[in-house]
Every structure is written in C-alpha cells, then in structure tokens.
N, C-alpha and C. Protein backbone atom coordinates (compact mmCIF):
# COMPACT_ATOMS: atom_id res chain seq x y z
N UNK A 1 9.48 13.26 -3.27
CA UNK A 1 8.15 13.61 -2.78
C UNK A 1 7.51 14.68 -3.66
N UNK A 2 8.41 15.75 -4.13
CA UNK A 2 7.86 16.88 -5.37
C UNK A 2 7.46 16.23 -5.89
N UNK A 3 7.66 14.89 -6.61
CA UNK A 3 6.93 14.49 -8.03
C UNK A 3 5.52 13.88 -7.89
N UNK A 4 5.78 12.89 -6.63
CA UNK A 4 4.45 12.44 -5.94
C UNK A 4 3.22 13.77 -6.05
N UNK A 5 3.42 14.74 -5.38
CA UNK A 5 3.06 15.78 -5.34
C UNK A 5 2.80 16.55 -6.45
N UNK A 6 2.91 16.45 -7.64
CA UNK A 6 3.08 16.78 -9.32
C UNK A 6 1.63 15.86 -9.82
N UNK A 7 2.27 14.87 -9.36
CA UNK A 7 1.00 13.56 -9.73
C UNK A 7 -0.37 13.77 -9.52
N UNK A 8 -0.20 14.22 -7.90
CA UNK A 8 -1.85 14.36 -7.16
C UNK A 8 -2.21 15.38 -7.38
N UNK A 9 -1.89 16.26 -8.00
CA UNK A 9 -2.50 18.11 -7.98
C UNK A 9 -4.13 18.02 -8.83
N UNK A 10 -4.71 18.41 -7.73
CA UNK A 10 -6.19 18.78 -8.15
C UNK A 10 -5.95 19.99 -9.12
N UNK A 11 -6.58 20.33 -10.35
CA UNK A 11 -6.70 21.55 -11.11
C UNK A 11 -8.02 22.26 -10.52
N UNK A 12 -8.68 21.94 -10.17
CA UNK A 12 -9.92 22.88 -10.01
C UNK A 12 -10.72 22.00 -8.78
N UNK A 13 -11.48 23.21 -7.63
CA UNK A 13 -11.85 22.70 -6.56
C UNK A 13 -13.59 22.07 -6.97
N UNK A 14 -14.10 22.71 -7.53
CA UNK A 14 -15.40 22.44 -8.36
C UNK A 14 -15.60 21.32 -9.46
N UNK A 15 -15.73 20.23 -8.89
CA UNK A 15 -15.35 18.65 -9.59
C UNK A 15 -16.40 18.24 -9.66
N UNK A 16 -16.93 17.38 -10.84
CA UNK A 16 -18.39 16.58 -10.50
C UNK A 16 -17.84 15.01 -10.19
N UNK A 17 -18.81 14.66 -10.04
CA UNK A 17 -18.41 12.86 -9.66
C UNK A 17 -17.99 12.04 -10.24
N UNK A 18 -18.19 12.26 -11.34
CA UNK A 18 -17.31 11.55 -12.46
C UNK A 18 -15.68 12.08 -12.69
N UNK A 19 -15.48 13.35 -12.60
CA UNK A 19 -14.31 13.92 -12.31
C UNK A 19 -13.05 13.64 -11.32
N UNK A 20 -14.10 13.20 -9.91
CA UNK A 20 -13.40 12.93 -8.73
C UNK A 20 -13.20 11.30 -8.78
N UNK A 21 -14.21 10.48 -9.24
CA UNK A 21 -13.98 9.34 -9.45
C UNK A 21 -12.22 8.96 -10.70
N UNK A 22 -12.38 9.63 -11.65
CA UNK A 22 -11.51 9.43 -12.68
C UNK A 22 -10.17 9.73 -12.00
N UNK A 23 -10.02 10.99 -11.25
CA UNK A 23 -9.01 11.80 -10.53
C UNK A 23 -8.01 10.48 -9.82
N UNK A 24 -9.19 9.63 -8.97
CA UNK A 24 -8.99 8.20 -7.95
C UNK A 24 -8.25 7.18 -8.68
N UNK A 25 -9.51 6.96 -9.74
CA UNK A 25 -9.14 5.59 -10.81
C UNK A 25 -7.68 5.47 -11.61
N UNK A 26 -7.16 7.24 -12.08
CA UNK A 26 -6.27 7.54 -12.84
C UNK A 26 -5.28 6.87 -12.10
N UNK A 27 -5.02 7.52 -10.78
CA UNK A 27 -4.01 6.94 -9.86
C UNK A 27 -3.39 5.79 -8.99
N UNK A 28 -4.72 4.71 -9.20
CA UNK A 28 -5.03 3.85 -8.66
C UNK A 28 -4.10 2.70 -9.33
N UNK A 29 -3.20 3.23 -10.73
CA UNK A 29 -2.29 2.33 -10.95
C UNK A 29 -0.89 2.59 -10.62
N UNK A 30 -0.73 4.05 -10.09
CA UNK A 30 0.48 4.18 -9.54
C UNK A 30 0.76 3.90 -8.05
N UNK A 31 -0.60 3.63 -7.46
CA UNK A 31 -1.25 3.16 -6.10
C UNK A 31 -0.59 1.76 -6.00
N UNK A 32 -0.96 0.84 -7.03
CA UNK A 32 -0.81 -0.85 -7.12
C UNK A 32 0.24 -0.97 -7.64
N UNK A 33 1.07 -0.41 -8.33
CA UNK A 33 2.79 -0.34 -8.51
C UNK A 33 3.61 0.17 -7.16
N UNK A 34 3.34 1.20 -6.26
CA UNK A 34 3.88 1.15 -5.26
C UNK A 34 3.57 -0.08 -4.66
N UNK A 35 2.95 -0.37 -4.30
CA UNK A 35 2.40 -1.53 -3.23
C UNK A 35 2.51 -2.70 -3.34
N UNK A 36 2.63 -3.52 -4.93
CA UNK A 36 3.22 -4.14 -5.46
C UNK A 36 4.78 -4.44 -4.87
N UNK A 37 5.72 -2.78 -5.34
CA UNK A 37 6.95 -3.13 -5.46
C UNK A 37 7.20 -3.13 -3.94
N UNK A 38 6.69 -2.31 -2.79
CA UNK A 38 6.88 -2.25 -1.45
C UNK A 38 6.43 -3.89 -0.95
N UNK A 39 5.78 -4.62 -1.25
CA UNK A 39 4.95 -6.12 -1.24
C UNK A 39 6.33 -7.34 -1.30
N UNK A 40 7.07 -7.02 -2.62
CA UNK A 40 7.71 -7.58 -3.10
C UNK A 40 8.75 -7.74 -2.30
N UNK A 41 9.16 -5.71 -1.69
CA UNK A 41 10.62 -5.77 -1.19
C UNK A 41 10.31 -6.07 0.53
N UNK A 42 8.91 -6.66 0.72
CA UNK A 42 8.72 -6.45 2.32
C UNK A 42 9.14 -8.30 2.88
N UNK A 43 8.44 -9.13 1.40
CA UNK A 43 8.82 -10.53 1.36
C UNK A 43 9.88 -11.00 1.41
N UNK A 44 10.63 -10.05 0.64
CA UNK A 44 12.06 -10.31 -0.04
C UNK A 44 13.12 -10.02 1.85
N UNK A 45 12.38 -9.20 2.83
CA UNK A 45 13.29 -8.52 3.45
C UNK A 45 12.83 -10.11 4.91
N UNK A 46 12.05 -10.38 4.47
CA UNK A 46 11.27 -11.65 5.61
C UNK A 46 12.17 -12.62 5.45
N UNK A 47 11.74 -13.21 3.60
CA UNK A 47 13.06 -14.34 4.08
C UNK A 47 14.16 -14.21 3.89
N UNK A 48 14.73 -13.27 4.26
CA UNK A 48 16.34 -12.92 4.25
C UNK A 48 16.59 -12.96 5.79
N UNK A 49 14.83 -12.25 6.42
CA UNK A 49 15.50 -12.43 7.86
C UNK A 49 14.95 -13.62 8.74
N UNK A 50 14.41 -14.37 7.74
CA UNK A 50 14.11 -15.53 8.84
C UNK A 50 14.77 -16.65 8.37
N UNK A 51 15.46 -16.55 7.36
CA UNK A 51 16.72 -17.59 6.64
C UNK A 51 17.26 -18.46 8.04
N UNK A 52 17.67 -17.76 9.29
CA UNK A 52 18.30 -19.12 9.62
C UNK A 52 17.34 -19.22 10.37
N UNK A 53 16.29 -18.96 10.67
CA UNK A 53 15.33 -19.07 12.11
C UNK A 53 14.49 -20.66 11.53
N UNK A 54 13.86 -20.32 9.96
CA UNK A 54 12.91 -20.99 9.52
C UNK A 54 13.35 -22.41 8.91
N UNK A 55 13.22 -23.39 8.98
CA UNK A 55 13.27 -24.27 8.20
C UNK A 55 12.51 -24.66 7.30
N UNK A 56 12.37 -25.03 5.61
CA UNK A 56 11.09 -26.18 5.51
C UNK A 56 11.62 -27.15 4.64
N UNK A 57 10.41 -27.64 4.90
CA UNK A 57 10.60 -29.02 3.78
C UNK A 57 10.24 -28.78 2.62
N UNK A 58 10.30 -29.59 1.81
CA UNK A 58 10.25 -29.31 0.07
C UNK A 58 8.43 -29.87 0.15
N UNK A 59 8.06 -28.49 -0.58
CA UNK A 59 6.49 -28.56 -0.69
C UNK A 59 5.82 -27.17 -0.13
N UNK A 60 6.69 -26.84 0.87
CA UNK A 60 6.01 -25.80 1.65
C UNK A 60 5.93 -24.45 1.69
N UNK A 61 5.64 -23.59 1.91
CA UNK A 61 5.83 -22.37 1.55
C UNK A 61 5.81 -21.18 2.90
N UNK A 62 6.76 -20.21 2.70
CA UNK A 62 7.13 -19.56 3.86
C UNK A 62 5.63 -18.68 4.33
N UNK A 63 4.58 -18.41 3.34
CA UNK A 63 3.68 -17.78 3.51
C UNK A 63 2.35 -18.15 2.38
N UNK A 64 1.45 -17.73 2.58
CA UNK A 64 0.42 -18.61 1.73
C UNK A 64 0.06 -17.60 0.90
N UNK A 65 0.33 -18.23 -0.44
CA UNK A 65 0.53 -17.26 -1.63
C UNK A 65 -0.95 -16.64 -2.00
N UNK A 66 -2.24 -17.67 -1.66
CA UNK A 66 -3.88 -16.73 -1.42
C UNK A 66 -3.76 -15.93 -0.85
N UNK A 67 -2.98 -14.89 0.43
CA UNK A 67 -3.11 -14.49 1.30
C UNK A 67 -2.35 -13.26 0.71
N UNK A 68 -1.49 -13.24 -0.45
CA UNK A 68 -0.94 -12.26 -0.65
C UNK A 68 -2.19 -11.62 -1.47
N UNK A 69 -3.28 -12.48 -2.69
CA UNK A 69 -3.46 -11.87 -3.45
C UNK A 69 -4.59 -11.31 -2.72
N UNK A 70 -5.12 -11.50 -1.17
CA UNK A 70 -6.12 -11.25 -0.72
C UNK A 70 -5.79 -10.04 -0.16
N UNK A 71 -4.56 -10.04 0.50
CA UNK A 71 -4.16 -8.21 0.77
C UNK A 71 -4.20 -7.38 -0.65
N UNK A 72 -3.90 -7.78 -1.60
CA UNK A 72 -4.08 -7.13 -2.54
C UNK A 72 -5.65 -6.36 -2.93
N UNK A 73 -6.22 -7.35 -2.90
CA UNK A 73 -7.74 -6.84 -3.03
C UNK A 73 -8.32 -5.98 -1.85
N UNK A 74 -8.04 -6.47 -0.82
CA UNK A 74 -8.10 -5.14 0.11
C UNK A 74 -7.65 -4.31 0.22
N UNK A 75 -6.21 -3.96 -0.42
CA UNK A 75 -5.54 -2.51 -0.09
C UNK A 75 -6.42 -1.69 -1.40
N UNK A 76 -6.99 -2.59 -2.46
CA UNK A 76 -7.93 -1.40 -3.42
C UNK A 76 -9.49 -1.63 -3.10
N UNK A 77 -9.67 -2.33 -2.20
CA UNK A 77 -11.09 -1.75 -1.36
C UNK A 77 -10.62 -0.35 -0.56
N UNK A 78 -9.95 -0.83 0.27
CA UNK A 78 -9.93 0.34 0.84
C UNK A 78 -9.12 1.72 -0.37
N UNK A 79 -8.92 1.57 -0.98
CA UNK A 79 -8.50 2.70 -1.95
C UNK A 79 -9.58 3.23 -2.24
N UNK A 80 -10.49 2.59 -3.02
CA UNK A 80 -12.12 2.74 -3.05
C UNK A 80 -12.69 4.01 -2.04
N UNK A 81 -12.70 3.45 -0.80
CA UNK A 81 -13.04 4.92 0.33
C UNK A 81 -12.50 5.90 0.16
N UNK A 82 -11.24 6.20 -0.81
CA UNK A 82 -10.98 7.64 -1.39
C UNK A 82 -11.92 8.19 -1.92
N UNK A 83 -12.25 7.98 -2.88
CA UNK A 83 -13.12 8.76 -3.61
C UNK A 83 -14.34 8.51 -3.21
N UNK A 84 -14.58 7.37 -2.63
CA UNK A 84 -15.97 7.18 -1.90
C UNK A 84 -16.63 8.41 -0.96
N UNK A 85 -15.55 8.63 -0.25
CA UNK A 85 -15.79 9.53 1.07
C UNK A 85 -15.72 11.31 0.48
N UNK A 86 -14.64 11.33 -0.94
CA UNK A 86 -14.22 12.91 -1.48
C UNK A 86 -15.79 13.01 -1.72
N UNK A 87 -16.34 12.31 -2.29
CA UNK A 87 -17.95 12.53 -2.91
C UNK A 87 -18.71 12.94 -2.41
N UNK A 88 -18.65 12.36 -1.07
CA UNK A 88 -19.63 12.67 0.26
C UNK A 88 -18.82 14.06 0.80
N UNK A 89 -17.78 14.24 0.71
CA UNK A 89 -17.46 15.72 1.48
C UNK A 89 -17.48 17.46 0.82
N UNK A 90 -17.35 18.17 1.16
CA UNK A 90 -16.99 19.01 0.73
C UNK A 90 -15.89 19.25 0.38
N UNK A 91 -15.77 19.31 -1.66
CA UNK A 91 -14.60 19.30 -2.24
C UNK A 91 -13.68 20.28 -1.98
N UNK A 92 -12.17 20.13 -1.94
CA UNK A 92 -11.29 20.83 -2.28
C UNK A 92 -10.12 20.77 -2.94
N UNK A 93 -9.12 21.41 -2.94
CA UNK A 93 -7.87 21.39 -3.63
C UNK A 93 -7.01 20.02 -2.96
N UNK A 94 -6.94 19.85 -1.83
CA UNK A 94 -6.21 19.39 -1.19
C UNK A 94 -6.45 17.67 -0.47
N UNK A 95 -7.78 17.76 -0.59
CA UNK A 95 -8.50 16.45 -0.18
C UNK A 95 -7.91 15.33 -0.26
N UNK A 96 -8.24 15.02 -1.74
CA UNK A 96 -7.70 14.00 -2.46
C UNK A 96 -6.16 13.82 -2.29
N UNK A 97 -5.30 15.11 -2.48
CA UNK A 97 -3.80 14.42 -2.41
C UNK A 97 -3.67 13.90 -1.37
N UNK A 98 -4.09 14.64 0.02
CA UNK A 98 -3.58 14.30 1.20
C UNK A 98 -4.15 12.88 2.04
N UNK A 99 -5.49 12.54 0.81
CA UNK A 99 -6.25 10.99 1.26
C UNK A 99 -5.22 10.17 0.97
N UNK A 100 -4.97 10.52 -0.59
CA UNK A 100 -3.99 9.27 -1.45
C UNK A 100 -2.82 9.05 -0.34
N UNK A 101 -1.97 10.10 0.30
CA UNK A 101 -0.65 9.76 0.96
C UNK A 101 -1.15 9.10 2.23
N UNK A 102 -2.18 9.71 2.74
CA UNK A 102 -2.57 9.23 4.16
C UNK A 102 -2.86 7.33 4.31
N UNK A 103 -3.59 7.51 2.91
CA UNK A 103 -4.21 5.89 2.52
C UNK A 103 -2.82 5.05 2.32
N UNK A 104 -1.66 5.31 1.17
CA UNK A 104 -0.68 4.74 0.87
C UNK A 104 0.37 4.63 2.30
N UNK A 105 0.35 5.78 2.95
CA UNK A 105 1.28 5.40 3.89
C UNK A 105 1.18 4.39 4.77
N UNK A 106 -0.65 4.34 5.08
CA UNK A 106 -0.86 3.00 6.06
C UNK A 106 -1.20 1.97 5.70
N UNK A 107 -1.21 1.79 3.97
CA UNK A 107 -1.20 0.79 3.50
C UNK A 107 0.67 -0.19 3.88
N UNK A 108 1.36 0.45 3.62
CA UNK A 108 2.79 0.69 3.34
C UNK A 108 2.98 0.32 4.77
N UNK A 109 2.73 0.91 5.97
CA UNK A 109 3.38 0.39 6.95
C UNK A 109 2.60 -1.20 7.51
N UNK A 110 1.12 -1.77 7.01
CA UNK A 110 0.71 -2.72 7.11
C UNK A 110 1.75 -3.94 6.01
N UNK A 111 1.80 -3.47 5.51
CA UNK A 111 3.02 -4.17 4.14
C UNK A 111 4.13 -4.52 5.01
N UNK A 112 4.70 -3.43 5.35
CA UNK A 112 6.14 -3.43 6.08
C UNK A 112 5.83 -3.96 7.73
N UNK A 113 5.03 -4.47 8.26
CA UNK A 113 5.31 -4.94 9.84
C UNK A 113 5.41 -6.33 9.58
N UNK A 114 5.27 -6.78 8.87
CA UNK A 114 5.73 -8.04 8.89
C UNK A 114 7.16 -8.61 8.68
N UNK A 115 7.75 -7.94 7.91
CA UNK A 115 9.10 -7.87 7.95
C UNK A 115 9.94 -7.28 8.83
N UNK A 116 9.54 -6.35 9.38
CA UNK A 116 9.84 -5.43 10.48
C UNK A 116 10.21 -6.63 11.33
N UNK A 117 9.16 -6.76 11.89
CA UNK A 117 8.62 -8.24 12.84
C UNK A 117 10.06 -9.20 12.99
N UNK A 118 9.93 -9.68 11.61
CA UNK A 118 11.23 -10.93 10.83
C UNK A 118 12.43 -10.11 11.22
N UNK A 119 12.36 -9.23 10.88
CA UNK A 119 13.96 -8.08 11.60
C UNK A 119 14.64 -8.10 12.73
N UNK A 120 13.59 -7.79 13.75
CA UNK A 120 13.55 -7.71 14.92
C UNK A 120 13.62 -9.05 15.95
N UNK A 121 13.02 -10.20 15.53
CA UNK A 121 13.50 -11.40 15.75
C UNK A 121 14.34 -12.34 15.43
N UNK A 122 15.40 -11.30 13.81
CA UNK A 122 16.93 -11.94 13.97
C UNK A 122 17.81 -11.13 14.61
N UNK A 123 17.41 -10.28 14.62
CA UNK A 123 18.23 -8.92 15.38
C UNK A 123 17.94 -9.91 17.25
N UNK A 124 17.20 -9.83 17.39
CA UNK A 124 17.26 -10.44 18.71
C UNK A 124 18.24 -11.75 18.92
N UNK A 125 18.31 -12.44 17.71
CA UNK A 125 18.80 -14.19 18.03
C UNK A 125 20.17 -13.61 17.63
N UNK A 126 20.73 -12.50 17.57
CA UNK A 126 21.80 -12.14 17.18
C UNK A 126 22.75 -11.71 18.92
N UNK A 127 21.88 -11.46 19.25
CA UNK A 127 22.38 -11.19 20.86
C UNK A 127 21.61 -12.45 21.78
C-alpha cells in the first residue's frame, strides 16, 4: 500500500487544469493494469467455481466476451469523474489520492461479486 501511496502523491496543492487532468491521465494506466489483472483473476476464479455446476456445449461461452469489453469502458468513464469532479472542487493535497483508491476499490469489488457469487454457490452445493 506504501508504494500505491508513492504513486498518488500530489507535489503541490495549487494545480491548474491541465496539471490535474495529466496527474488523472498519468495514472489511468496503472488504473487499467490493476483492473485488467483483478478482471482476469475474477474470471479465472468463476470458472473454476462453476466447473461442475455449468455445463456447455461446444460453441458457447461461459460469459459474453462484448460484455467484458463494455465493463471496461465504463470502469474509465467513470475514472473520468476523477478529475472531472477535482476541477470542480477545491484543490488539495489529498483529493486525488484518496478519489483514485475510493474509485479503484469499488471498481474492484464490482469486478469481484461475480465470482464471489460463483464461490458461494459451490461452497453451498458442497453441503
């Protein structure tokens, strides 16, 4: 979490808009590499747990692969309202880091309930 924290450090509270925008944009690829790899390991944790629940036939797919790239584009809309909203507020030191974690974390647990979900309904067929 220190390094996370290394990453987001505002240098100066007095930012112009182009500043606060760049601050967003800079990070916005370590944003889509988490979310990515959390994406990857949330699929990966689904069909492991719906392996014996699910059946298919050859053709089909456990989830509809448009649907992934469409969460994708929304988790950087809404990334967007970071810096959207820092612009509109009164700047500080702290803003921005604590948007980025606030934004990533509930990106991250929307990622993760679906597998959760898949967990919890082999965990159940287990008893």
């Amino acid at each position: 979490m220190k390094y996370l924290d290394t990453l987001l450090q505002v240098k100066t509270e007095d930012r112009s808009l182009l500043q606060i925008i760049c601050w967003w944009e800079l990070r916005r690829v370590l944003y889509n590499i988490i979310v990515l790899l959390a994406g990857s390991l949330s699929i990966g944790i689904m069909l492991l747990a719906s392996s014996s629940r699910v059946h298919l036939e050859p053709g089909e797919d456990f989830f509809e692969p448009i649907l992934v790239l469409m969460v994708g584009f929304l988790c950087n809309i809404a990334y967007t309202l970071g810096w959207l909203t820092e612009v509109f507020l009164k700047r500080s030191l702290t803003y921005g880091p604590k948007m980025f974690k606030i934004g990533l974390y509930f990106t991250l647990f929307w990622v993760f309930l679906p597998s959760a979900i898949w967990v919890i309904i082999a965990l159940v067929d287990l008893f």
